[in-house]
C-alpha atoms as a PDB file:
ATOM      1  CA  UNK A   1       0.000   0.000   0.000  1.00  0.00           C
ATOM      2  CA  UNK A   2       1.228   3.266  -1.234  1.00  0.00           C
ATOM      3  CA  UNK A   3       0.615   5.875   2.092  1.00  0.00           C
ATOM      4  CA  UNK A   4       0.020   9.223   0.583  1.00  0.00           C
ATOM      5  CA  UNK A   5      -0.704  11.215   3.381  1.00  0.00           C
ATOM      6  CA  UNK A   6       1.354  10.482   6.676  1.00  0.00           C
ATOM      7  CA  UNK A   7      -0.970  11.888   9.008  1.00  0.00           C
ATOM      8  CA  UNK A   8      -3.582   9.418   7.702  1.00  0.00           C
ATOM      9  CA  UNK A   9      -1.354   6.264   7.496  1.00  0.00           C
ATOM     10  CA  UNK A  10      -2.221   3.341  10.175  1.00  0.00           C
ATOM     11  CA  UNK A  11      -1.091  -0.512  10.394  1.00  0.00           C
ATOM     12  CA  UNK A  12      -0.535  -3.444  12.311  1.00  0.00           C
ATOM     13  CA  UNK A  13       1.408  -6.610  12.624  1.00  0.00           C
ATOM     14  CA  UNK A  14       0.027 -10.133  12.094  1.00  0.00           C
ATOM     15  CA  UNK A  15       1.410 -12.998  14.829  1.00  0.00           C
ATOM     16  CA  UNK A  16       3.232 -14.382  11.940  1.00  0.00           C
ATOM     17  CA  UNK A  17       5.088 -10.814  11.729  1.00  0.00           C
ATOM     18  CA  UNK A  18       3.590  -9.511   8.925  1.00  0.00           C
ATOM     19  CA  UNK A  19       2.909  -6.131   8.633  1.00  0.00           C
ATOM     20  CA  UNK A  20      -0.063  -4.456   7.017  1.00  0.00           C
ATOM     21  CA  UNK A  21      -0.032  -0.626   6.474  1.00  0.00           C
ATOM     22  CA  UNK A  22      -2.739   1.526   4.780  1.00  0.00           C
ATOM     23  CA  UNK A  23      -3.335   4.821   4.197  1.00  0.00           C
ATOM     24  CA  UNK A  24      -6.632   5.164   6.285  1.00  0.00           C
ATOM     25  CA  UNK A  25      -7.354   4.046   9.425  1.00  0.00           C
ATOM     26  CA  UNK A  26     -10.736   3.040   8.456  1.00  0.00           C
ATOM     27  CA  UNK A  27      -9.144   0.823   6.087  1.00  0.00           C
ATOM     28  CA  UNK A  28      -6.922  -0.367   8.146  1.00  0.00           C
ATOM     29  CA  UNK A  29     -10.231  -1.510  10.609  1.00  0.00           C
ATOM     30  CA  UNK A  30     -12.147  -2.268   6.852  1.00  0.00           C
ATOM     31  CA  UNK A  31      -9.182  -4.709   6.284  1.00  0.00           C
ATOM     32  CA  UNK A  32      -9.473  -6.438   9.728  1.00  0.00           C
ATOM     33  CA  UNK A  33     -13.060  -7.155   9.569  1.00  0.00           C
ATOM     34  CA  UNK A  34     -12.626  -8.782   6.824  1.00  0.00           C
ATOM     35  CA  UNK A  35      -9.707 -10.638   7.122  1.00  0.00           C
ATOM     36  CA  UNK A  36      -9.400 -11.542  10.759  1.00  0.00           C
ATOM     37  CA  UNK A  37      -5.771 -12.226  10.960  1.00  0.00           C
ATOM     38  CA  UNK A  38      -4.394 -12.267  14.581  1.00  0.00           C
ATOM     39  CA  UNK A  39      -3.180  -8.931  15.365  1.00  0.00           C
ATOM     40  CA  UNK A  40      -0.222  -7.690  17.924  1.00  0.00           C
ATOM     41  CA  UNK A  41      -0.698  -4.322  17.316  1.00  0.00           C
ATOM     42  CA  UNK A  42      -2.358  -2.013  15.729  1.00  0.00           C
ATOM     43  CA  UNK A  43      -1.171   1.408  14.951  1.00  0.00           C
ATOM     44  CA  UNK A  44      -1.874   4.867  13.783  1.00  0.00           C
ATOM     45  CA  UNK A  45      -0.416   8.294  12.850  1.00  0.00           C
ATOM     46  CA  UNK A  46      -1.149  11.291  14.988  1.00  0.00           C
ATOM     47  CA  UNK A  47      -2.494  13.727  12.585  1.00  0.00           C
ATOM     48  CA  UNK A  48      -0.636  16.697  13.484  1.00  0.00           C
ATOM     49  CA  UNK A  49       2.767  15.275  14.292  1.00  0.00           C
ATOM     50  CA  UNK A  50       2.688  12.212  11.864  1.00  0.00           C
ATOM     51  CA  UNK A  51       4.234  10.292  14.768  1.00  0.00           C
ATOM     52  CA  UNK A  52       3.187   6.302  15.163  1.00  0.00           C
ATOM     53  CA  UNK A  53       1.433   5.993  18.208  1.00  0.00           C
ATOM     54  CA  UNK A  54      -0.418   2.558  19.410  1.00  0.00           C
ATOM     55  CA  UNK A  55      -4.315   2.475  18.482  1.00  0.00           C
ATOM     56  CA  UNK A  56      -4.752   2.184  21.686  1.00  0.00           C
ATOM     57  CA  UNK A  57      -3.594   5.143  23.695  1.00  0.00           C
ATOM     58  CA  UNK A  58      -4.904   7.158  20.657  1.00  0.00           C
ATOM     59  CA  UNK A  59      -7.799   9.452  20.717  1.00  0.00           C
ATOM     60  CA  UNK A  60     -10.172   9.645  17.615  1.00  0.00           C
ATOM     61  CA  UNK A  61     -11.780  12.605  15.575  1.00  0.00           C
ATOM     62  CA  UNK A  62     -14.349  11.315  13.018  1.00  0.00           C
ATOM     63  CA  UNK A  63     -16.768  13.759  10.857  1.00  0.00           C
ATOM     64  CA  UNK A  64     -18.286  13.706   6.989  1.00  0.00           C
ATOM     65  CA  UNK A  65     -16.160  16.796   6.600  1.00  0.00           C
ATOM     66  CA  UNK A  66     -13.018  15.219   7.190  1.00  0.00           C
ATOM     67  CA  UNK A  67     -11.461  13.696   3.836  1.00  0.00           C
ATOM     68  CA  UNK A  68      -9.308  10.988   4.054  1.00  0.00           C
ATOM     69  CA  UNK A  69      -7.715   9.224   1.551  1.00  0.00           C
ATOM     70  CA  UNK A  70     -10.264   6.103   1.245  1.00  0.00           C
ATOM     71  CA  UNK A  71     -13.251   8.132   2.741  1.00  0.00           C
ATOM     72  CA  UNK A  72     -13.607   7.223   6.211  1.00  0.00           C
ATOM     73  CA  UNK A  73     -13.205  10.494   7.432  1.00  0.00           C
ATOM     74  CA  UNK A  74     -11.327   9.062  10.758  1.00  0.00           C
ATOM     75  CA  UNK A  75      -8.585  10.792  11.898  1.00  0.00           C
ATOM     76  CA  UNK A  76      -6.322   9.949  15.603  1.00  0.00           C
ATOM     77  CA  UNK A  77      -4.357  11.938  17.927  1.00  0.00           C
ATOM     78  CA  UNK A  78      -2.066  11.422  20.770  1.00  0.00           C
ATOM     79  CA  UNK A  79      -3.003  14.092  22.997  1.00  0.00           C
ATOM     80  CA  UNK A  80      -6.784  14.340  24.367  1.00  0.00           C
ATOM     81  CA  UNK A  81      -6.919  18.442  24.390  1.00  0.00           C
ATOM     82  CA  UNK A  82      -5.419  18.617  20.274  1.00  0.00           C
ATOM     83  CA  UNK A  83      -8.196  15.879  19.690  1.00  0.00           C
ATOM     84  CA  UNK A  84     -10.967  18.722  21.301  1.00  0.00           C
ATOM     85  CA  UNK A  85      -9.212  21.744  19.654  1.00  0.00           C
ATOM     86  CA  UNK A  86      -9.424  20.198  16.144  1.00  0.00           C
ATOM     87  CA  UNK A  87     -13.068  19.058  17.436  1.00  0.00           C
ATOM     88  CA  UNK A  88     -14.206  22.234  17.570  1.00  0.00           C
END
């Protein structure tokens, strides 16, 4: 997967230590309903920064006016108050 847009990117690693990346976290979540592999980790880009950061600890902005690069319109961020601020 080509990732276009950093901020967007997201991926995760298979038990067998394969990695899948994407350039949309809702494709990334798209993917792993489908395919059910067995996941370590998933992770995501914080928009702003473009830093990997797990899925986990990351907090998530989702709207019709955000455009992402498959459509999902999903975007994460590291920090809690940045998530609000771009919010609003």
């Amino acid at each position: 997967m080509i990732i276009s847009e950093a901020r967007f990117a997201a991926a995760y690693y298979t038990q067998d230590g394969d990695a899948r990346r994407f350039d949309d976290i809702g494709g990334m979540l798209s993917h792993h309903a489908e395919h059910q592999e067995d996941v370590t980790r998933f992770w995501v880009h914080d928009y702003e920064t473009e830093e990997w950061i797990p899925a986990g600890e990351a907090v998530y902005v989702s709207g019709n006016e955000l455009h992402t690069p498959m459509g999902f319109g999903v975007v994460a961020f590291s920090n809690p108050q940045r998530a609000q601020d771009f919010a609003a």
